[in-house]
PDB file of N, CA and C in Angstrom:
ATOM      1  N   UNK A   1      46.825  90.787 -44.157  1.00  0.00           N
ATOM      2  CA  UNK A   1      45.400  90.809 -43.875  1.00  0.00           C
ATOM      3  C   UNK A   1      44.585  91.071 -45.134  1.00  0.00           C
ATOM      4  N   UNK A   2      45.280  90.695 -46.586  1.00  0.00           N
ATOM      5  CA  UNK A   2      44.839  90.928 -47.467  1.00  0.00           C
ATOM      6  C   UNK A   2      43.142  89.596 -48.027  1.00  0.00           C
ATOM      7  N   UNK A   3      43.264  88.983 -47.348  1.00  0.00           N
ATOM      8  CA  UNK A   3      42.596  87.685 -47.588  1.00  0.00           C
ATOM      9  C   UNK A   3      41.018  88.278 -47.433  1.00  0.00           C
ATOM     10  N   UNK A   4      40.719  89.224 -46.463  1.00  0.00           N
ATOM     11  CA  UNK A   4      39.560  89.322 -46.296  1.00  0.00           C
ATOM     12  C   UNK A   4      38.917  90.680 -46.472  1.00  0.00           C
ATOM     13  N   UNK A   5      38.041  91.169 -47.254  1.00  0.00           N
ATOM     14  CA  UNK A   5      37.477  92.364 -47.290  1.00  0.00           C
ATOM     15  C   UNK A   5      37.241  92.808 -45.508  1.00  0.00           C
ATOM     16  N   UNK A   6      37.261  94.695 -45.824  1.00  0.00           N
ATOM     17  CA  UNK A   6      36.967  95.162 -44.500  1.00  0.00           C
ATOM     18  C   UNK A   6      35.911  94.497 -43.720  1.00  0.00           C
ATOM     19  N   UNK A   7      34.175  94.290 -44.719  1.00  0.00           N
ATOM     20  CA  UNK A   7      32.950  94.256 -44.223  1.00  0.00           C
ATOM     21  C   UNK A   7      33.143  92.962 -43.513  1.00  0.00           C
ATOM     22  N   UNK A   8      33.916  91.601 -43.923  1.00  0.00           N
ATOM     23  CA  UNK A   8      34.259  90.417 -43.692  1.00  0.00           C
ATOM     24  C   UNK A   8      34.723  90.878 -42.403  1.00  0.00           C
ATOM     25  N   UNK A   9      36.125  91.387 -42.162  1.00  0.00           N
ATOM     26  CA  UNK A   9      36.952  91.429 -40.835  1.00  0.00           C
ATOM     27  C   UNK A   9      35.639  91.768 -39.510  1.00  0.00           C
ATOM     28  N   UNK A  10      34.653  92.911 -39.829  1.00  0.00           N
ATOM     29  CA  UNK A  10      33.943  93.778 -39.147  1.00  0.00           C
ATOM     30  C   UNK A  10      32.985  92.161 -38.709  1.00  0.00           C
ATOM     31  N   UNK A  11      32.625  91.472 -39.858  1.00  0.00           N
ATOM     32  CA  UNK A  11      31.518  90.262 -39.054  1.00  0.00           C
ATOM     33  C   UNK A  11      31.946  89.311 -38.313  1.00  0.00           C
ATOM     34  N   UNK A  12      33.579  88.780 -38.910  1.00  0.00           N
ATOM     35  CA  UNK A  12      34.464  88.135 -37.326  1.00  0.00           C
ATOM     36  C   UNK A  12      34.495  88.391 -36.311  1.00  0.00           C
ATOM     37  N   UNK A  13      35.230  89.883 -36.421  1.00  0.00           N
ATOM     38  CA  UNK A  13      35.618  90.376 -35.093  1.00  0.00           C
ATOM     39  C   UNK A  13      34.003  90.772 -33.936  1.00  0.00           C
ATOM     40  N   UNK A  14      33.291  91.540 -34.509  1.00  0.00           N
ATOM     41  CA  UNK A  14      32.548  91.383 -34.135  1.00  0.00           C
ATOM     42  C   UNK A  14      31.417  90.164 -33.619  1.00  0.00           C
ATOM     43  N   UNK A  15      31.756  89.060 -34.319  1.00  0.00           N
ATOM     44  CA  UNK A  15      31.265  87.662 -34.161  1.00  0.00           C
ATOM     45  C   UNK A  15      31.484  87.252 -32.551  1.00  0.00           C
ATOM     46  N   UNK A  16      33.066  87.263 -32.852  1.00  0.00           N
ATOM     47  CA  UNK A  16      33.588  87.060 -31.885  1.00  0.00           C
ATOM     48  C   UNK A  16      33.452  87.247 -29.991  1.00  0.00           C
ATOM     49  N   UNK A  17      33.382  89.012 -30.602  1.00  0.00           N
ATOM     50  CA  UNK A  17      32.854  90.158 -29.380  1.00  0.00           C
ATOM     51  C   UNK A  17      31.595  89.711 -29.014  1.00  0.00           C
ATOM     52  N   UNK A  18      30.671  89.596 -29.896  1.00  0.00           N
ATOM     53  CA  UNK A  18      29.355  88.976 -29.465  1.00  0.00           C
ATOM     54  C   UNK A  18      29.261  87.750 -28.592  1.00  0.00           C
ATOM     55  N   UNK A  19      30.214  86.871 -29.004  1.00  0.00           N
ATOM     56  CA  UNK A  19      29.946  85.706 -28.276  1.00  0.00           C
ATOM     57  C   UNK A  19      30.510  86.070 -27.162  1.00  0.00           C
ATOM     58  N   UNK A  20      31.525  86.415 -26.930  1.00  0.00           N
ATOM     59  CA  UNK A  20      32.118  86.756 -25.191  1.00  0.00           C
ATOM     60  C   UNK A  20      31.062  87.484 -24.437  1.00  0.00           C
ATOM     61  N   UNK A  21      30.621  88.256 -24.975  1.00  0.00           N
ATOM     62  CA  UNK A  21      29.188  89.264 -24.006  1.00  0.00           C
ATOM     63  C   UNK A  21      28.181  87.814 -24.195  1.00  0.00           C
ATOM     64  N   UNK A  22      27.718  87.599 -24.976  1.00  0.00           N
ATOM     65  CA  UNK A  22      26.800  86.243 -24.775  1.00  0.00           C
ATOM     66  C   UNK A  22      27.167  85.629 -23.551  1.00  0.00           C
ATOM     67  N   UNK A  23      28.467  84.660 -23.145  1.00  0.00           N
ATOM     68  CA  UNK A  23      29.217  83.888 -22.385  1.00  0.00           C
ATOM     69  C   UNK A  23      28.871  84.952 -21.265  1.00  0.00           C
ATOM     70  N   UNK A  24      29.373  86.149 -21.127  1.00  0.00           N
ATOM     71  CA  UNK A  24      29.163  86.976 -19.648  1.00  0.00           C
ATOM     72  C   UNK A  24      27.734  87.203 -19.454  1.00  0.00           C
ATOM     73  N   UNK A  25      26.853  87.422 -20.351  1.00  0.00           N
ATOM     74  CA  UNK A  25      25.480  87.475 -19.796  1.00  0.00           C
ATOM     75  C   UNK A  25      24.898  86.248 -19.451  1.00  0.00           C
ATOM     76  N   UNK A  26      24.768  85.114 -20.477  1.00  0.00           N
ATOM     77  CA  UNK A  26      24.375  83.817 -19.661  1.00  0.00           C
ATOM     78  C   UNK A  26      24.949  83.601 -18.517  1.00  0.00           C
ATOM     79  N   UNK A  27      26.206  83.515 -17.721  1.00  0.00           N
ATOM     80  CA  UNK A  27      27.057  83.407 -16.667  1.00  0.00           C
ATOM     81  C   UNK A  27      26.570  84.380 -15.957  1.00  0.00           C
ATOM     82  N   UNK A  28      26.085  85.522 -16.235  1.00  0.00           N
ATOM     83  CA  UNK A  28      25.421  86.346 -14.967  1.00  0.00           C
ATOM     84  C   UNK A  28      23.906  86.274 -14.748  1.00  0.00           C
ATOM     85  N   UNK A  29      23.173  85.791 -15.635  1.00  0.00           N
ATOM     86  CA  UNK A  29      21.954  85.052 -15.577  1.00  0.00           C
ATOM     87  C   UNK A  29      22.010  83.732 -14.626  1.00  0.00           C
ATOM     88  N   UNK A  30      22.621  83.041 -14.995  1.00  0.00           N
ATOM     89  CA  UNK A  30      23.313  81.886 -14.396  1.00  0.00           C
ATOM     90  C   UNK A  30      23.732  82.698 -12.532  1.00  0.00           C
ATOM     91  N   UNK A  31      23.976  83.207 -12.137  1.00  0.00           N
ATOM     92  CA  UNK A  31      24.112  83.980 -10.779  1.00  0.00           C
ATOM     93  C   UNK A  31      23.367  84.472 -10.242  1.00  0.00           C
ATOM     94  N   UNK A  32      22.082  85.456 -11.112  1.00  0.00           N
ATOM     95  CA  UNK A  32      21.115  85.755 -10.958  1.00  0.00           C
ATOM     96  C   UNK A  32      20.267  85.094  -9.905  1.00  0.00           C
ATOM     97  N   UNK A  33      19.919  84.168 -11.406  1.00  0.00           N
ATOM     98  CA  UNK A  33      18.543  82.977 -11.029  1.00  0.00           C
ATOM     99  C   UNK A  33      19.020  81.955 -10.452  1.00  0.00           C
ATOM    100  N   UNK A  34      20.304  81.778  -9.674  1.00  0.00           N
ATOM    101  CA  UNK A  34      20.828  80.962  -8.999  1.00  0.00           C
ATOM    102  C   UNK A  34      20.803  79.341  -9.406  1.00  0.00           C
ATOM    103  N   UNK A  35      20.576  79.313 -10.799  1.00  0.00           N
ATOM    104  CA  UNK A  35      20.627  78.169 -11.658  1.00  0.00           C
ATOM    105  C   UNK A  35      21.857  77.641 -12.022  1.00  0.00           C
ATOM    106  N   UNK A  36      22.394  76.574 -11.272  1.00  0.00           N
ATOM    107  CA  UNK A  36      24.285  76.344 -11.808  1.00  0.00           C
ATOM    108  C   UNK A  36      24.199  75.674 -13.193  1.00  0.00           C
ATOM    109  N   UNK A  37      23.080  75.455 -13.724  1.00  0.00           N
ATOM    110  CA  UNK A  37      23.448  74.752 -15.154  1.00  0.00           C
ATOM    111  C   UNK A  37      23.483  76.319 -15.985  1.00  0.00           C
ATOM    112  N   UNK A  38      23.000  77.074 -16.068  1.00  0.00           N
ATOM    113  CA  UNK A  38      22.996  77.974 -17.160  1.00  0.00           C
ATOM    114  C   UNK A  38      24.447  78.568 -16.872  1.00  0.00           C
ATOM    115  N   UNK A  39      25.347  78.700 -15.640  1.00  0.00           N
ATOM    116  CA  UNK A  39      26.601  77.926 -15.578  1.00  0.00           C
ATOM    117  C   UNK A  39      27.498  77.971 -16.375  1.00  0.00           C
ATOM    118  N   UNK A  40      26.698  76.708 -16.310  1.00  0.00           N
ATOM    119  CA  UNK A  40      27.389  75.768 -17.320  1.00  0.00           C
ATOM    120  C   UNK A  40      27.307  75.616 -18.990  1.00  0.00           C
ATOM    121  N   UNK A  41      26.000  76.415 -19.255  1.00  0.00           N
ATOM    122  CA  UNK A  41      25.921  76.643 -20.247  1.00  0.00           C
ATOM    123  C   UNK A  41      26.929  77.685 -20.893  1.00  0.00           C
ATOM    124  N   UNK A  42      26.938  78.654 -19.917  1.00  0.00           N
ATOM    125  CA  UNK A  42      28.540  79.845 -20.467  1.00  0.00           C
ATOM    126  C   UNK A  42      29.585  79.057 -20.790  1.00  0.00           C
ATOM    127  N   UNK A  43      30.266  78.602 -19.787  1.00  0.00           N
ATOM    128  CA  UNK A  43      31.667  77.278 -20.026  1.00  0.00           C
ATOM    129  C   UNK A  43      31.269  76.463 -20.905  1.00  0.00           C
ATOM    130  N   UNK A  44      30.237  75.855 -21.662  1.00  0.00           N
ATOM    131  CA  UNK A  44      30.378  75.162 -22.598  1.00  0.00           C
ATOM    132  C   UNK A  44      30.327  75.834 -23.835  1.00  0.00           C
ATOM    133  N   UNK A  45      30.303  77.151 -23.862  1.00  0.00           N
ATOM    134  CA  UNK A  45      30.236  77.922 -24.758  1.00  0.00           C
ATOM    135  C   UNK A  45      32.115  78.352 -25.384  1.00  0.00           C
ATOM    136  N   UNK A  46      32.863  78.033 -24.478  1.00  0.00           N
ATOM    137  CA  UNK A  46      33.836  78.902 -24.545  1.00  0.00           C
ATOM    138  C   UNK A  46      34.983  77.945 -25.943  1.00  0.00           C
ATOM    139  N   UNK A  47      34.371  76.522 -25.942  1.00  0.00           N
ATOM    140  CA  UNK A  47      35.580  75.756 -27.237  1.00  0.00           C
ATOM    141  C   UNK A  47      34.991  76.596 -28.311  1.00  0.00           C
ATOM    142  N   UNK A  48      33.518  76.772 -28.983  1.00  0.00           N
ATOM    143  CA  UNK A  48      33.330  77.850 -29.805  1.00  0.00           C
ATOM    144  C   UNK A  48      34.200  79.249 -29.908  1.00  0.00           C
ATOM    145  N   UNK A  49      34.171  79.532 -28.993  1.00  0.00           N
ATOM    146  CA  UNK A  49      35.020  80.811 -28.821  1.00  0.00           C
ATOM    147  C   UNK A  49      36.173  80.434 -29.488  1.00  0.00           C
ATOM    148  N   UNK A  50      36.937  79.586 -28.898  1.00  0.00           N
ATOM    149  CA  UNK A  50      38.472  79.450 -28.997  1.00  0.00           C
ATOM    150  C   UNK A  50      38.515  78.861 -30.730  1.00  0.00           C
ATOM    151  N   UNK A  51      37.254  78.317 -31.311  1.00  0.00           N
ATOM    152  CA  UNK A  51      37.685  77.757 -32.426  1.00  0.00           C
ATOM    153  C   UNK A  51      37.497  79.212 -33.161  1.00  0.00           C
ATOM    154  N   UNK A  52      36.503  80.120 -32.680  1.00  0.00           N
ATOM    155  CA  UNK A  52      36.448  81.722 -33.941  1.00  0.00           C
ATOM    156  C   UNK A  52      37.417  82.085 -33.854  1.00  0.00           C
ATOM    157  N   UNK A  53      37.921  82.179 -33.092  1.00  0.00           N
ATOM    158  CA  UNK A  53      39.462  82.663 -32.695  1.00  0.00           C
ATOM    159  C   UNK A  53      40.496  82.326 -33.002  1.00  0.00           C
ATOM    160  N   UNK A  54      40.415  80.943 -33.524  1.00  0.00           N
ATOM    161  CA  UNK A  54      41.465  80.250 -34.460  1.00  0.00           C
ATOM    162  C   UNK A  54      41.529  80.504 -35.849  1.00  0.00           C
ATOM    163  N   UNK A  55      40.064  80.874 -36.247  1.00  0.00           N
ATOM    164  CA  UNK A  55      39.850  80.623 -37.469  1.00  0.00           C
ATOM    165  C   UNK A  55      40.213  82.681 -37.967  1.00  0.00           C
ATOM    166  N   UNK A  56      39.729  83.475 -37.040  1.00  0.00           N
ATOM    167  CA  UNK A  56      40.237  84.682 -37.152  1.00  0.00           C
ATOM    168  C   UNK A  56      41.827  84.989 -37.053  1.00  0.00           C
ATOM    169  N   UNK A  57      42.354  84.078 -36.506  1.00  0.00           N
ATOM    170  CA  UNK A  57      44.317  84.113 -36.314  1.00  0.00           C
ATOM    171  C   UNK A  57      44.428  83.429 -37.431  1.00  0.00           C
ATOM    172  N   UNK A  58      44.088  82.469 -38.148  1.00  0.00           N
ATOM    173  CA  UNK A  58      44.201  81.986 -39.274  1.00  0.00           C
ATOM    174  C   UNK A  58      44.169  83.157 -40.491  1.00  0.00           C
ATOM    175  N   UNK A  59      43.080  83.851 -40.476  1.00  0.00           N
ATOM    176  CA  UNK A  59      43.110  85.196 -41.575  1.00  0.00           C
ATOM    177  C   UNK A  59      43.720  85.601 -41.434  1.00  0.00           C
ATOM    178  N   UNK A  60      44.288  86.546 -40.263  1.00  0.00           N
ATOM    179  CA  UNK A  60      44.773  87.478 -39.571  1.00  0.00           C
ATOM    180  C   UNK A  60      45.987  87.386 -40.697  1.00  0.00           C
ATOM    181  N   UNK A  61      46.864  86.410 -40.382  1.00  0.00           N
ATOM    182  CA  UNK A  61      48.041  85.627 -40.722  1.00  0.00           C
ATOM    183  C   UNK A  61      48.328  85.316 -42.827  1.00  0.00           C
ATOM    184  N   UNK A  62      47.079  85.582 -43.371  1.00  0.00           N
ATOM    185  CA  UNK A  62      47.112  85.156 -44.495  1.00  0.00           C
ATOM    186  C   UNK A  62      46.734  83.924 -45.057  1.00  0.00           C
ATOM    187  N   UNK A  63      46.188  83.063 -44.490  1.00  0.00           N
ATOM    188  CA  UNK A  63      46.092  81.772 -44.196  1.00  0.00           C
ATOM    189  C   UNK A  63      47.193  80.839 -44.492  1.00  0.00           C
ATOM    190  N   UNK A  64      47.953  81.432 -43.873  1.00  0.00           N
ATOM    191  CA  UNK A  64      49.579  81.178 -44.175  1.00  0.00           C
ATOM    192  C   UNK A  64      49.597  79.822 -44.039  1.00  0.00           C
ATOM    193  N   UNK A  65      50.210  78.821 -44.728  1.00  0.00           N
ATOM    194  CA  UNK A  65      50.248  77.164 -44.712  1.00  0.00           C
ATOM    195  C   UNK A  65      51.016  76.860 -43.294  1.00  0.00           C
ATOM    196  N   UNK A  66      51.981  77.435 -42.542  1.00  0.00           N
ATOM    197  CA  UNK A  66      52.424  77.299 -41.476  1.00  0.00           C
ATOM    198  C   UNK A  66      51.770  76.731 -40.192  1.00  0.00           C
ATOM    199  N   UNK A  67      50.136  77.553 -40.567  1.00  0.00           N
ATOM    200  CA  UNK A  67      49.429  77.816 -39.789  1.00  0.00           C
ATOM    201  C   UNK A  67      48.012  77.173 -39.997  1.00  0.00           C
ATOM    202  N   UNK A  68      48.363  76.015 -40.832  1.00  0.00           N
ATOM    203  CA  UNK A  68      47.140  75.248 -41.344  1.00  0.00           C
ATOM    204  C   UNK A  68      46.591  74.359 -40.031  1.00  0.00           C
ATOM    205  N   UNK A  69      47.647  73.898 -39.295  1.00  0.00           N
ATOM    206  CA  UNK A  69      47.076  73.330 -38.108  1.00  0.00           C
ATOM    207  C   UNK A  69      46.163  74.228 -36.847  1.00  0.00           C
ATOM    208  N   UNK A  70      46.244  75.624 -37.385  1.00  0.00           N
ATOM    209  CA  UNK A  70      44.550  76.252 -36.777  1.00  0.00           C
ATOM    210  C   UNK A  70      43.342  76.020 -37.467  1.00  0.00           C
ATOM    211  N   UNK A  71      43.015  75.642 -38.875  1.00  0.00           N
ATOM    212  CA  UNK A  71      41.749  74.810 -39.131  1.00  0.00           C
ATOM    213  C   UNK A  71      41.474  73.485 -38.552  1.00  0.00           C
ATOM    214  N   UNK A  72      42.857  72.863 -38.395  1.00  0.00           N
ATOM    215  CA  UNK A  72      42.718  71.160 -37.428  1.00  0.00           C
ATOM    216  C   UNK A  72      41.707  71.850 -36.200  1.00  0.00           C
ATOM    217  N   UNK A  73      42.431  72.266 -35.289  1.00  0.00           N
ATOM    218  CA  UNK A  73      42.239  72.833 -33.953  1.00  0.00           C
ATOM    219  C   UNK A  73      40.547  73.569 -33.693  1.00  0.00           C
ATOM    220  N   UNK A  74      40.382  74.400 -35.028  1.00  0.00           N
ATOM    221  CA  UNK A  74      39.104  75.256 -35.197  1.00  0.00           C
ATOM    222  C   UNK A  74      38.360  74.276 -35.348  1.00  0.00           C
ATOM    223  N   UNK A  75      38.204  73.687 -36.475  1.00  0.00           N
ATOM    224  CA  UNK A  75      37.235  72.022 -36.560  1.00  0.00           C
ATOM    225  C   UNK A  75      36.977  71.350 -35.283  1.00  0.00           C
ATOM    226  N   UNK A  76      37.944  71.245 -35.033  1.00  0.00           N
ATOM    227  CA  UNK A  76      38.006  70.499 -33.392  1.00  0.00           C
ATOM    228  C   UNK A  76      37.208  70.871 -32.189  1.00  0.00           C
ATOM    229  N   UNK A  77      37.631  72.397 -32.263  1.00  0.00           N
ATOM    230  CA  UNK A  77      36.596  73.018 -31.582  1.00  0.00           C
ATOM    231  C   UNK A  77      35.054  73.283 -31.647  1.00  0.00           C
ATOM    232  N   UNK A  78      35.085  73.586 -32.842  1.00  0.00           N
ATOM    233  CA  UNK A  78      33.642  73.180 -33.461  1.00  0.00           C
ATOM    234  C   UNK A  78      33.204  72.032 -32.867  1.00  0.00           C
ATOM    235  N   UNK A  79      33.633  71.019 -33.201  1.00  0.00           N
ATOM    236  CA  UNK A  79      33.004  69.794 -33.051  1.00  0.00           C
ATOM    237  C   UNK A  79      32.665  69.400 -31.013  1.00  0.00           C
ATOM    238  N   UNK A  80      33.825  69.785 -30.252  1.00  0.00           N
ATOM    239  CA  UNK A  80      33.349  69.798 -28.899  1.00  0.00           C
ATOM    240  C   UNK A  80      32.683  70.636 -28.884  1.00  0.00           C
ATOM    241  N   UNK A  81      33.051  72.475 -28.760  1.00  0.00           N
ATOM    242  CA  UNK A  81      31.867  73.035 -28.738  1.00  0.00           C
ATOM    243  C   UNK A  81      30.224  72.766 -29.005  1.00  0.00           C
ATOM    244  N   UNK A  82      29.792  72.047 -30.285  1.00  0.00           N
ATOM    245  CA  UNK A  82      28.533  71.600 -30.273  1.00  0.00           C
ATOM    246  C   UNK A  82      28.285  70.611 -29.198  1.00  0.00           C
ATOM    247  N   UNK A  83      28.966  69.357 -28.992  1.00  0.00           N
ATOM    248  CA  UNK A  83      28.788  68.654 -27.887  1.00  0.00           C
ATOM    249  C   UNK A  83      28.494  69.112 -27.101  1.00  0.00           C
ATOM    250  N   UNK A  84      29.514  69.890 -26.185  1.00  0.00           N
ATOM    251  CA  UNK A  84      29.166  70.885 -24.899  1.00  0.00           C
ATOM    252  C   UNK A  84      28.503  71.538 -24.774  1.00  0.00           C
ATOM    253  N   UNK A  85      27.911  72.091 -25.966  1.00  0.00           N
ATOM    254  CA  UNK A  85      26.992  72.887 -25.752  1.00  0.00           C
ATOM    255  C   UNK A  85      25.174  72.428 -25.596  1.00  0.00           C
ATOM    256  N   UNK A  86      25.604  70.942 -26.397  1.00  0.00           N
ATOM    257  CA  UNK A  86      24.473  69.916 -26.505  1.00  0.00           C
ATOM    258  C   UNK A  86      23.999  69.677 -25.060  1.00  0.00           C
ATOM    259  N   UNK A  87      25.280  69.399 -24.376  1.00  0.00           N
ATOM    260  CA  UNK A  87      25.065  68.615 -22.870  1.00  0.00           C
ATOM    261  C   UNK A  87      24.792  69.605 -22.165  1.00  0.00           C
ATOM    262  N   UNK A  88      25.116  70.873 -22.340  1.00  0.00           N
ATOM    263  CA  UNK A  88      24.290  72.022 -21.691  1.00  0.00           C
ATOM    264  C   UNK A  88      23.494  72.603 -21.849  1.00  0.00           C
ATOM    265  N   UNK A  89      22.727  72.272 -22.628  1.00  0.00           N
ATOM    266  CA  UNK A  89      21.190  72.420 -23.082  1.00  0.00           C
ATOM    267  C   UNK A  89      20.147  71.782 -22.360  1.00  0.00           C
ATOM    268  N   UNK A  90      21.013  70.447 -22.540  1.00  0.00           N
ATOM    269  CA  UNK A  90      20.361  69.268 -22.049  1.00  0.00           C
ATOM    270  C   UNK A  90      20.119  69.338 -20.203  1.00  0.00           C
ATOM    271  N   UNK A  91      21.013  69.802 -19.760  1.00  0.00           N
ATOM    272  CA  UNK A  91      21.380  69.439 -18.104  1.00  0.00           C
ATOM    273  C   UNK A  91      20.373  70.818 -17.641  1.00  0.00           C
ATOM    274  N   UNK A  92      19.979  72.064 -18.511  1.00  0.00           N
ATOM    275  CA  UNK A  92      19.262  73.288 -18.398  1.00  0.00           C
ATOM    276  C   UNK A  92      17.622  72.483 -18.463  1.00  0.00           C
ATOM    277  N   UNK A  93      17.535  72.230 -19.444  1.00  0.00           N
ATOM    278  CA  UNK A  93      16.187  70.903 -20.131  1.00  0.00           C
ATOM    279  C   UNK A  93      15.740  70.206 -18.463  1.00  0.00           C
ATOM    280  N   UNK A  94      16.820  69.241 -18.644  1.00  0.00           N
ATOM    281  CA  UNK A  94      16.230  68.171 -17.417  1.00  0.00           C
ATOM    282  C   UNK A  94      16.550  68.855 -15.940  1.00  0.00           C
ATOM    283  N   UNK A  95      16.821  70.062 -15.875  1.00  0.00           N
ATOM    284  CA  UNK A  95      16.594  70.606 -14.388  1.00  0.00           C
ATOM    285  C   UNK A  95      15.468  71.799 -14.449  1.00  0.00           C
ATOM    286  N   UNK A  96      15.102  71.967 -15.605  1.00  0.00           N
ATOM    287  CA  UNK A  96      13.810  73.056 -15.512  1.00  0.00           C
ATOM    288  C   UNK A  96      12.349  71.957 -15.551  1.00  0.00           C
ATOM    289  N   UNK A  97      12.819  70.989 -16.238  1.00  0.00           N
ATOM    290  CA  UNK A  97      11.361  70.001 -16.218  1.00  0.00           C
ATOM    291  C   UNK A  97      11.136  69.168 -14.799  1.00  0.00           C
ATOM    292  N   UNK A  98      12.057  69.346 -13.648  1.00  0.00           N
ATOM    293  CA  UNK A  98      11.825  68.917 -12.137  1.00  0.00           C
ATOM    294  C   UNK A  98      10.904  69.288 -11.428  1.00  0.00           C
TER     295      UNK A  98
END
């Protein structure tokens, strides 16, 4: 775990933590206001998740070359995550302007 200063580890991990409470509060907003897209906005939140999470097991690890196929995977996620998260913006958008 030499790869990353303490203050570094503290803004991942915590990154991380943030986004899961994000995901549970939109999703209970989403229950609240009885709105199924904001929903959906939590679940489209969650490939983000899984890519910080790759990219934090990636440090974790040293960025050990073994383990280079968690930047494939993290990228990846990135890249749906924005999508999904696009289309759930969008589906929040065109059901509040009804």
């Amino acid at each position: 775990m030499h790869v990353l200063s303490i203050p570094t580890w503290m803004v991942h991990v915590s990154s991380v933590i943030e986004w899961i409470a994000a995901i549970v509060f939109v999703w209970q907003y989403g229950e609240v206001s009885e709105t199924r897209s904001w929903r959906w906005l939590s679940l489209a939140m969650l490939p983000a998740l899984v890519g910080a999470m790759c990219a934090c097991t990636w440090h974790f690890f040293d960025n050990a070359p073994s383990l280079d196929w968690l930047v494939t995977l993290q990228a990846s996620m990135t890249i749906l995550g924005n999508c999904t998260l696009c289309a759930a913006a969008w589906r929040i958008w065109s059901v509040a302007r009804l």
